[in-house]
C-alpha atoms as a PDB file:
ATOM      1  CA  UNK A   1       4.121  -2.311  25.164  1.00  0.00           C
ATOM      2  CA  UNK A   2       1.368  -0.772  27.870  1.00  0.00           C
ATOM      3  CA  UNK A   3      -0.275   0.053  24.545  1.00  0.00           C
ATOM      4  CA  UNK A   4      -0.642  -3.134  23.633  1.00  0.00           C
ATOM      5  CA  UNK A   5      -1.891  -4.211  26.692  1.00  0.00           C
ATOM      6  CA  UNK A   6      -4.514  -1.658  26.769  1.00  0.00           C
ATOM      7  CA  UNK A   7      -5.514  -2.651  22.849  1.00  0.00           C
ATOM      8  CA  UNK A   8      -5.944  -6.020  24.041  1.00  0.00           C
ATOM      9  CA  UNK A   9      -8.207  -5.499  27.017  1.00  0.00           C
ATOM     10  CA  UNK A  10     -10.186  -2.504  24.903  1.00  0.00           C
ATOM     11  CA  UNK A  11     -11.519  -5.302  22.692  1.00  0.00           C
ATOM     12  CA  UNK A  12     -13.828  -6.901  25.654  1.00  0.00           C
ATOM     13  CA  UNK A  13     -14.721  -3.896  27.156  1.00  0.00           C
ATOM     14  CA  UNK A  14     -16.393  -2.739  24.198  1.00  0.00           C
ATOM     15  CA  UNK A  15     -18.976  -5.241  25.452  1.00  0.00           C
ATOM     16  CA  UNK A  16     -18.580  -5.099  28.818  1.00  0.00           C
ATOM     17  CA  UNK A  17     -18.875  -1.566  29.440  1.00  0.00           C
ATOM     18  CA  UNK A  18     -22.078  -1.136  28.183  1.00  0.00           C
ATOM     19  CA  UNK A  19     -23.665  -3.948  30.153  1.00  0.00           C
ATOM     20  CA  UNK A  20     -22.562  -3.023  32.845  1.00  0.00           C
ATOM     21  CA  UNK A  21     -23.670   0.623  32.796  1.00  0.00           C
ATOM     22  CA  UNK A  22     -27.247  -0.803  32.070  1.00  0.00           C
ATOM     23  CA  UNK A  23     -26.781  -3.191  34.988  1.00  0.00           C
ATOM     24  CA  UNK A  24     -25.841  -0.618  37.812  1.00  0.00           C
ATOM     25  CA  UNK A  25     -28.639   1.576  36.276  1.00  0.00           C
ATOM     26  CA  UNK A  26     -31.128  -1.174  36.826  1.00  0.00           C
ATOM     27  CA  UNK A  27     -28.756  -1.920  40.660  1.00  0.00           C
ATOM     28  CA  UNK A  28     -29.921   1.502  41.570  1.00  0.00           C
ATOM     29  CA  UNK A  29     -33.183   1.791  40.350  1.00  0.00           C
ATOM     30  CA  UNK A  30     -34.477  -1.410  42.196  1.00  0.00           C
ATOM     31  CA  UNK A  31     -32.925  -0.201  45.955  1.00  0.00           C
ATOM     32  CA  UNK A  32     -29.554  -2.910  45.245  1.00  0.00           C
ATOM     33  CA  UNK A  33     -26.859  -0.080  46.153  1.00  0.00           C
ATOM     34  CA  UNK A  34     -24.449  -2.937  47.571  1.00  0.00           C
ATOM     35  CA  UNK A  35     -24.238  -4.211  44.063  1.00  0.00           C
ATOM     36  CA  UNK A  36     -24.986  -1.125  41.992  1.00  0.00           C
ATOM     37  CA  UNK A  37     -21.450   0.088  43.255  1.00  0.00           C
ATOM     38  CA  UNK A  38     -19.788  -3.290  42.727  1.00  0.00           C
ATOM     39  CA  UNK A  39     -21.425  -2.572  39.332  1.00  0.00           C
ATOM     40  CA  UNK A  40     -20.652   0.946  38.877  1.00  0.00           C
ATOM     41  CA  UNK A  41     -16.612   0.487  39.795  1.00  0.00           C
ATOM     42  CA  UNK A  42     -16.692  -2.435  36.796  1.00  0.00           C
ATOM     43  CA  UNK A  43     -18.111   0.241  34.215  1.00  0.00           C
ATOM     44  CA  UNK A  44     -15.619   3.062  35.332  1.00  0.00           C
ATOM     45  CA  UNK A  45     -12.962   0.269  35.127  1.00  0.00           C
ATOM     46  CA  UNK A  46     -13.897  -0.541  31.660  1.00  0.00           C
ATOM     47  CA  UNK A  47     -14.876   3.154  30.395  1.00  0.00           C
ATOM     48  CA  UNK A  48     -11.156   3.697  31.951  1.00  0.00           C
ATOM     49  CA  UNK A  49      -9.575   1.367  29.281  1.00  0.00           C
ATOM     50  CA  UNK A  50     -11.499   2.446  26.588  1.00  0.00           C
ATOM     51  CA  UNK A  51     -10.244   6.005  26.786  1.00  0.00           C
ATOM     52  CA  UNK A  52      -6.440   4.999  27.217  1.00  0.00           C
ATOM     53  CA  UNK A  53      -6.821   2.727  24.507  1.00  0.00           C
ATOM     54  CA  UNK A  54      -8.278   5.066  22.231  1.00  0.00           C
ATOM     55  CA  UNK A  55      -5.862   8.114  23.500  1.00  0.00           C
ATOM     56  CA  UNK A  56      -3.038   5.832  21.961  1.00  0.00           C
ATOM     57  CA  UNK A  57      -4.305   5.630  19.099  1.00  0.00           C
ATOM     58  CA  UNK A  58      -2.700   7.083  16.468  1.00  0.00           C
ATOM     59  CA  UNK A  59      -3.448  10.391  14.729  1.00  0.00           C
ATOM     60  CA  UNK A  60      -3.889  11.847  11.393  1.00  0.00           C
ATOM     61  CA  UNK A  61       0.140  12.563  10.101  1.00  0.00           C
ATOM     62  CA  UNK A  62       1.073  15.866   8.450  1.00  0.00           C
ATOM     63  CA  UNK A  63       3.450  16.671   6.010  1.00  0.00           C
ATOM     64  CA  UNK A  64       4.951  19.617   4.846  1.00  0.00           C
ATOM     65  CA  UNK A  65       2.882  19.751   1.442  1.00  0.00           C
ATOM     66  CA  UNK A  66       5.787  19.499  -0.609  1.00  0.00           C
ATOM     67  CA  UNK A  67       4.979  16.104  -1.827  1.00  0.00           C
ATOM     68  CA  UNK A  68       5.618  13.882  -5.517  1.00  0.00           C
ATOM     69  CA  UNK A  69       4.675  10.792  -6.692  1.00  0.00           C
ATOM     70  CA  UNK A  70       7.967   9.147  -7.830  1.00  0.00           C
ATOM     71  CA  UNK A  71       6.988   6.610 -10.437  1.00  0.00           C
ATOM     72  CA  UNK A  72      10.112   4.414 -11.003  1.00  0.00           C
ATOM     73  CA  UNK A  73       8.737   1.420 -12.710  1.00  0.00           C
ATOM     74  CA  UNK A  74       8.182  -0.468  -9.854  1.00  0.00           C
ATOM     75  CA  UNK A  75       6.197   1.536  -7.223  1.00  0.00           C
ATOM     76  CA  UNK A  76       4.701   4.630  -6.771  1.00  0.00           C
ATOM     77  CA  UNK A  77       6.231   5.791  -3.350  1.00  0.00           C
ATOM     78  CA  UNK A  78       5.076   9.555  -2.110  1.00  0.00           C
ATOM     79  CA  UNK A  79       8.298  11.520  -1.661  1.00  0.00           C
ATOM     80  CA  UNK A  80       7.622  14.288   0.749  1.00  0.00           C
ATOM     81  CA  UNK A  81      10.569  17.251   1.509  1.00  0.00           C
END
């Protein structure tokens, strides 16, 4: 379920996080440190649930090797043992 959550909030900070590690670049460089930090804290927020959400993700799977087709008619299902 928490992965869900973080799926769902990984979507917008695709978009966020990058703006707003431009903006507390731009914070800095123009003397704004109050709101370079306010800035800063949004992008680690973001860059935060980007790296759960993609942690969850799920992974190649494995098998054994030991794998067949089985053609029935209907499907063609892989059997792995």
């Amino acid at each position: 379920m928490i992965e869900g959550l973080f799926t769902l909030l990984a979507i917008p900070a695709m978009f966020i996080a990058p703006i707003t590690g431009w903006m507390t670049f731009s914070f800095f460089r123009d003397g704004e440190t109050a709101s370079g930090w306010k800035s800063a804290a949004v992008f680690a927020a973001t860059s935060g649930i980007l790296f759960v959400a993609y942690q969850g993700a799920p992974g190649p799977t494995y098998t054994s090797g030991d794998c067949r087709t089985d053609w029935d008619g209907r499907s063609n299902s892989t059997v792995c043992e």
